[in-house]
Protein backbone atom coordinates (compact mmCIF):
# COMPACT_ATOMS: atom_id res chain seq x y z
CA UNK A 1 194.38 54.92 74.14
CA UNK A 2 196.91 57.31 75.19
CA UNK A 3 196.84 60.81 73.82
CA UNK A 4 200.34 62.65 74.15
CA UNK A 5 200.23 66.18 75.09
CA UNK A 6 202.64 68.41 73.74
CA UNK A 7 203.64 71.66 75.48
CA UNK A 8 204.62 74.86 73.84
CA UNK A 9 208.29 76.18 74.01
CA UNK A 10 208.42 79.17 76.42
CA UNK A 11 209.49 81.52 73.79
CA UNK A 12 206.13 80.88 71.80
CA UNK A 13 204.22 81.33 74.60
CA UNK A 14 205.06 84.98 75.11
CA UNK A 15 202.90 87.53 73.92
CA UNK A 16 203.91 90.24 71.93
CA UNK A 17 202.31 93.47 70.87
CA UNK A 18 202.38 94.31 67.65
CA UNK A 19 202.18 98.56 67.25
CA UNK A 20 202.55 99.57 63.12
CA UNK A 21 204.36 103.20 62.81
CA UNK A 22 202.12 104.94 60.82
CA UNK A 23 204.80 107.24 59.17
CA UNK A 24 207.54 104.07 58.34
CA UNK A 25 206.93 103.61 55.18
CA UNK A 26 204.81 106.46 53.59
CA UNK A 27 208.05 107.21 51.30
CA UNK A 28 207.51 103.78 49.97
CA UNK A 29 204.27 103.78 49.79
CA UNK A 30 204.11 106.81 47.71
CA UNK A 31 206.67 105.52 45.77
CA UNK A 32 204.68 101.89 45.16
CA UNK A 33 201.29 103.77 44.58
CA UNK A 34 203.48 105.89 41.58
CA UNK A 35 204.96 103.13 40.34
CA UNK A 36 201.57 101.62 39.85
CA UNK A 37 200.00 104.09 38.15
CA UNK A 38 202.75 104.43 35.67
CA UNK A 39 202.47 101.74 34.56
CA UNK A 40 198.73 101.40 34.27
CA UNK A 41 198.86 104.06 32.15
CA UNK A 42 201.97 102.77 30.02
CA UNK A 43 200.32 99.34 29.83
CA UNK A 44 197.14 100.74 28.37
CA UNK A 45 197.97 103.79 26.35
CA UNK A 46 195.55 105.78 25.51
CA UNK A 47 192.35 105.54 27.65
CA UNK A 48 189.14 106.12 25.83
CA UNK A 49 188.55 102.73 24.76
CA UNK A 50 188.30 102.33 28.62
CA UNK A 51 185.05 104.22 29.72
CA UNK A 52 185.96 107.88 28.27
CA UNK A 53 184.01 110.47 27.47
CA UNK A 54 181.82 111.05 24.06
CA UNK A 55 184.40 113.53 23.13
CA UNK A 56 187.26 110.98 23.24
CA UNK A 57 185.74 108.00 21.60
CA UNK A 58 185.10 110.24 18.62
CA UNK A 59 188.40 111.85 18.57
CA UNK A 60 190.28 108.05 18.73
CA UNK A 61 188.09 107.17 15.46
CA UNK A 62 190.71 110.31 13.56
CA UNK A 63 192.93 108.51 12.17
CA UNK A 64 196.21 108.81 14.34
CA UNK A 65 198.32 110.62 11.68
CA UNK A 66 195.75 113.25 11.29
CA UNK A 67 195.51 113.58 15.62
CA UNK A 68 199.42 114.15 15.13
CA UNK A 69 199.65 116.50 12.60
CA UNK A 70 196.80 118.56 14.27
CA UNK A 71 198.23 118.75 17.63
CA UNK A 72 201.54 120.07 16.55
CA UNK A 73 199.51 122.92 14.47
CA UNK A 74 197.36 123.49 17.69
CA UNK A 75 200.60 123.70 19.57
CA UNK A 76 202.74 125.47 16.81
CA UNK A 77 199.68 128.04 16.92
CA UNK A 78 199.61 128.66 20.39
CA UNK A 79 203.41 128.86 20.51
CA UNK A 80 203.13 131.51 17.79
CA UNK A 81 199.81 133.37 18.95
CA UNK A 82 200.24 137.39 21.01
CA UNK A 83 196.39 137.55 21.11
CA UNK A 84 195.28 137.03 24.53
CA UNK A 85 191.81 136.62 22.95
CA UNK A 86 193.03 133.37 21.02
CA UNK A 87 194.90 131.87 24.05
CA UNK A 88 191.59 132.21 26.52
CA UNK A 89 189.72 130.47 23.10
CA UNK A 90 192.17 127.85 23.05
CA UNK A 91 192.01 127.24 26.94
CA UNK A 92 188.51 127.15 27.08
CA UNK A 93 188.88 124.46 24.33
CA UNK A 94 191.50 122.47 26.32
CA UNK A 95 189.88 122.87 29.48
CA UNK A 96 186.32 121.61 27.67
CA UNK A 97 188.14 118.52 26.67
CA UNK A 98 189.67 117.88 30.13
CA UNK A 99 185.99 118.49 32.07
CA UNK A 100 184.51 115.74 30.35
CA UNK A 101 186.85 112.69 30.85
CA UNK A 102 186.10 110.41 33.77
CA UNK A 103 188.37 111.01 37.21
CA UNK A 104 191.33 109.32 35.91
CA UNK A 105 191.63 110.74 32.52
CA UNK A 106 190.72 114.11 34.49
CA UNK A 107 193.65 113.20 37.23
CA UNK A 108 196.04 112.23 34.33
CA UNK A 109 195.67 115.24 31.97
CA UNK A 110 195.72 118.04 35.13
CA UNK A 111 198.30 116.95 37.27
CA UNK A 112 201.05 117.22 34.83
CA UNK A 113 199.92 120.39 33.13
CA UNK A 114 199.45 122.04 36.66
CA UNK A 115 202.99 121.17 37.21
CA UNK A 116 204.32 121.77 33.80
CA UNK A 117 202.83 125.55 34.49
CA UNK A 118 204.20 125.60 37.99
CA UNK A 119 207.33 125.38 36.63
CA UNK A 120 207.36 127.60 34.10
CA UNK A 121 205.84 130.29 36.09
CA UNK A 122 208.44 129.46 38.70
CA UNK A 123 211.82 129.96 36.28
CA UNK A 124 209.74 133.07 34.90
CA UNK A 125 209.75 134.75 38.19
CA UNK A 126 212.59 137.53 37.22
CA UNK A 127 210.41 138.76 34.90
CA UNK A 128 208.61 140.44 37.90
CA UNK A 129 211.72 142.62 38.33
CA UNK A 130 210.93 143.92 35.02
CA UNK A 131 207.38 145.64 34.98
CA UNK A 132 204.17 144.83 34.44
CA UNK A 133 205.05 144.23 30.69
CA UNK A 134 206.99 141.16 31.78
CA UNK A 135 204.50 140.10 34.33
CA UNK A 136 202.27 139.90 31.41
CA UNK A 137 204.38 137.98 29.43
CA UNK A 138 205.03 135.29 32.29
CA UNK A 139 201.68 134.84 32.67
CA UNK A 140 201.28 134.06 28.99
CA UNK A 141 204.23 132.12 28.93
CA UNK A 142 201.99 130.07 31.77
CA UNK A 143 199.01 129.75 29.69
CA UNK A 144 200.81 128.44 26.52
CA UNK A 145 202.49 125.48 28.84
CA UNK A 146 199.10 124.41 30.00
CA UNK A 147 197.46 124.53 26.59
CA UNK A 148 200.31 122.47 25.18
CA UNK A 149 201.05 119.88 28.17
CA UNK A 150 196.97 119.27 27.75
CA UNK A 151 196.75 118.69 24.56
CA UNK A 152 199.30 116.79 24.25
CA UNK A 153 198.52 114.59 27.04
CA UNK A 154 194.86 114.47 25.33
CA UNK A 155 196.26 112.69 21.76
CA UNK A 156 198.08 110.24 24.21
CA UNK A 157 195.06 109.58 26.31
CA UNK A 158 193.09 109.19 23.20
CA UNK A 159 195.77 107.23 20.81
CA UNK A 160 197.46 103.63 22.02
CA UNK A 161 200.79 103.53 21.78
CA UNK A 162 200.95 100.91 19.12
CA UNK A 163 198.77 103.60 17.19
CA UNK A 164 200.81 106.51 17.95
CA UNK A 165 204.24 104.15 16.72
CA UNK A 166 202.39 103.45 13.16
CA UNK A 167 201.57 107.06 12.53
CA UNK A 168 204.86 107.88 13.10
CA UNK A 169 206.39 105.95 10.64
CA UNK A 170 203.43 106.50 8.33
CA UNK A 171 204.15 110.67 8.56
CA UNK A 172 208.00 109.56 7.30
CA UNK A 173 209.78 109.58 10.05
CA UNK A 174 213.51 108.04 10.95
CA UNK A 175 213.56 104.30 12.10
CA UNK A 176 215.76 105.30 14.47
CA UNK A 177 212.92 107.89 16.08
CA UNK A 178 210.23 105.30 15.90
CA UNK A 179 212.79 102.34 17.66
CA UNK A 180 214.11 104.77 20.62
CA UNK A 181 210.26 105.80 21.38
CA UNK A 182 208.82 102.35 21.46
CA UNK A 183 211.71 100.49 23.08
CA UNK A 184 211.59 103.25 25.78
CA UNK A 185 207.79 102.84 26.25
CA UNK A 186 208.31 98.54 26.68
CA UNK A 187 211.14 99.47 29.14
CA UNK A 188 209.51 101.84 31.20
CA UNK A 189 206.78 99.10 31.89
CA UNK A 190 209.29 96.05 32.53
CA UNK A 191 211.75 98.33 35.04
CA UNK A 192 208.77 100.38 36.04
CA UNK A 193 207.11 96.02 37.36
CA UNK A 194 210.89 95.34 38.72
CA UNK A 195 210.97 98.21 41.07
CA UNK A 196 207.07 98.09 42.19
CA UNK A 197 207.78 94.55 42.94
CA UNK A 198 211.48 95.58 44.40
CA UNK A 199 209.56 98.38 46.56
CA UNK A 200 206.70 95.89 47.60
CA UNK A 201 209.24 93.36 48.68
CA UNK A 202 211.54 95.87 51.32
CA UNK A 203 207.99 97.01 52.57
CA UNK A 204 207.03 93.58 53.47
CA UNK A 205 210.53 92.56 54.86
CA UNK A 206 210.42 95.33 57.25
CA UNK A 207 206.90 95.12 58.75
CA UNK A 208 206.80 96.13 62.34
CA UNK A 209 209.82 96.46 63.88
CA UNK A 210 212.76 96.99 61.34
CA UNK A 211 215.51 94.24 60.86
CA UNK A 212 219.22 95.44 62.58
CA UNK A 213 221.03 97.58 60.30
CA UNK A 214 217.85 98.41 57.75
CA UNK A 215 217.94 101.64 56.35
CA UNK A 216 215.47 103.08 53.70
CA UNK A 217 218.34 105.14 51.63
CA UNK A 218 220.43 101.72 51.51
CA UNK A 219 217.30 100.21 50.32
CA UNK A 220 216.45 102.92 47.75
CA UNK A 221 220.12 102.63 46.83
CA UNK A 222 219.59 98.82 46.65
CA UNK A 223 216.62 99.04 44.09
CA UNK A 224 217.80 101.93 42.38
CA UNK A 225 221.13 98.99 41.62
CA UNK A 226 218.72 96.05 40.51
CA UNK A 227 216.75 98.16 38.45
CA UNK A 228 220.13 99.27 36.53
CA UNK A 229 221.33 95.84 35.99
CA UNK A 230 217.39 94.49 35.00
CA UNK A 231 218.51 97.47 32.46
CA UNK A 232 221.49 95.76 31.36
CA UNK A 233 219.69 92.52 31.05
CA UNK A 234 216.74 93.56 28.89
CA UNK A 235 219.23 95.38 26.76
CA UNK A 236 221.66 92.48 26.02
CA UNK A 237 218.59 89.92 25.72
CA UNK A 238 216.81 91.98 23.21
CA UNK A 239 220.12 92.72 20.93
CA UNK A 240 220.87 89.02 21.07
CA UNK A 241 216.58 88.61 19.94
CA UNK A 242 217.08 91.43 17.33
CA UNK A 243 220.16 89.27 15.84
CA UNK A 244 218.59 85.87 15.95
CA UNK A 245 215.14 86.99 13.93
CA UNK A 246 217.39 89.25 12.01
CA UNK A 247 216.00 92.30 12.64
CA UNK A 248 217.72 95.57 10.50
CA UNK A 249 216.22 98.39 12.33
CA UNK A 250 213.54 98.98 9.44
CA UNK A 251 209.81 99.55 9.98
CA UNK A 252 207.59 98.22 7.99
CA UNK A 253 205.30 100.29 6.74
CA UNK A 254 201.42 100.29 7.47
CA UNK A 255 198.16 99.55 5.47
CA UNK A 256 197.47 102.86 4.55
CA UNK A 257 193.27 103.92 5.51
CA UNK A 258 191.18 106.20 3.56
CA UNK A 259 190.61 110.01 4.57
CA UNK A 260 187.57 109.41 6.12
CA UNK A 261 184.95 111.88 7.11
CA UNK A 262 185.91 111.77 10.41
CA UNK A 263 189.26 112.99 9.38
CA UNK A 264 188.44 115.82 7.43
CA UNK A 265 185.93 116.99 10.29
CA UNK A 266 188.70 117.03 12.38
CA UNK A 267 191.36 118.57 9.90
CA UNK A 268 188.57 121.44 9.32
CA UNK A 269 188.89 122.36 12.86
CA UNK A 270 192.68 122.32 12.90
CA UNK A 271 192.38 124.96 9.66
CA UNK A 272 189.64 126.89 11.39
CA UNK A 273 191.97 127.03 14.02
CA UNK A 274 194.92 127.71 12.48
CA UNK A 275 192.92 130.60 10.57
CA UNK A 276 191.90 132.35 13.59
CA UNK A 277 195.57 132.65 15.03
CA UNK A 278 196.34 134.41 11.92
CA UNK A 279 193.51 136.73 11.95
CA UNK A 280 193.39 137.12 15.73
């Protein structure tokens, strides 16, 4: 029985060396590593239900009207406050509350509030022209943008979003408030998939040596384009869903909960709060 040998074409036969550039695509791969995280965090709102700390599984049991209402007092307060003494209290509280989540609530609460006070100490930096009266002030403007950005990034770590939609509506606010926040959170998840998946697919088109003509800008240009007209897409498909299950932009309203002792734990430490900005 005659076995017939096949040879390899010449051009398959050639060895070839395959040498990654380490800094090709670390622009992308920052950008895909973002992307990811964004959405992890928009796809699971707030995080305690997911291995958080003591502190955050018993503030998520407050009912999430009562979390609202006492975060904009905590932040009215410190908006409000000129004690220095109440602003180092109210840091020492924020910064309590931070130390005790796991790494990524830690990573996802100081991040943004270290930038949120880089800024602001950055576009306060003419106050340094004007004494040490102003330098004072910048560096309390500084401290009241990292209180805030904290705690507010603590009642979203510790509140889904559905949650966080309900109490809204429950605390009387406009339909139109409560549609614009919750169809921005479902869009930032589907565009926030369609350019991770956009970004994942130039990064494996261009692996080792770069197609003729390939340029990262034109690419970022390219996905910045798709992820528009995704935009236009979800927006036409859900008007024509909103139409067909004939949908009038209302909210419905609810189940209303008891004020639970939870609750008025937590509303006692708003007022005690509250109290010592006045008296401070």
């Amino acid at each position: 029985m005659l076995v017939a040998i096949a040879e390899l074409p010449s051009w398959l036969a050639v060895e070839q060396r395959y040498e990654p550039v380490g800094a090709r695509h670390r622009v992308m791969q920052k950008n895909v590593l973002h992307l990811a995280s964004l959405l992890e965090r928009v796809r699971l709102g707030g995080g305690a239900h997911e291995g958080g700390s003591m502190v955050d599984r018993a503030l998520s049991c407050v009912s999430a009207p009562v979390r609202l209402v006492g975060m904009f007092v905590c932040v009215l307060c410190v908006c409000l406050t000129q004690s220095p003494l109440y602003l180092m209290l109210m840091a020492a509280i924020a910064l309590v509350l931070v130390a005790v989540r796991p790494a990524r609530g830690l990573r996802a609460t100081i991040v943004p509030a270290l930038g949120a006070t880089g800024l602001a100490v950055v576009l306060a930096l003419p106050a340094l022209l004007l004494g040490a009266s102003a330098t004072g002030a910048m560096l309390k403007i500084a401290l009241k943008t990292f209180i805030n950005v904290s705690l507010v990034l603590g009642v979203s770590w510790t509140l889904t979003w559905s949650r966080m939609s309900a109490a809204l509506k429950m605390l009387h606010l406009p339909d139109e408030v409560i549609f614009t926040f919750d169809m921005a959170l479902k869009h930032i998840e589907v565009l926030g998939r369609t350019a991770h998946d956009l970004c994942e697919s130039v990064m494996l088109r261009s692996v080792g040596s770069a197609p003729a003509g390939f340029s990262r800008t034109d690419s970022l240009a390219g996905i910045m384009g798709m992820t528009f007209i995704k935009a236009m897409e979800c927006s036409r498909a859900m008007d024509e869903a909103m139409l067909c299950r004939g949908f009038a932009g209302v909210y419905p309203a609810p189940a209303r909960s008891g004020f639970g002792w939870r609750d008025a734990v937590y509303a006692a430490v708003v007022a005690l709060l509250a109290v010592l900005c006045a008296v401070l």
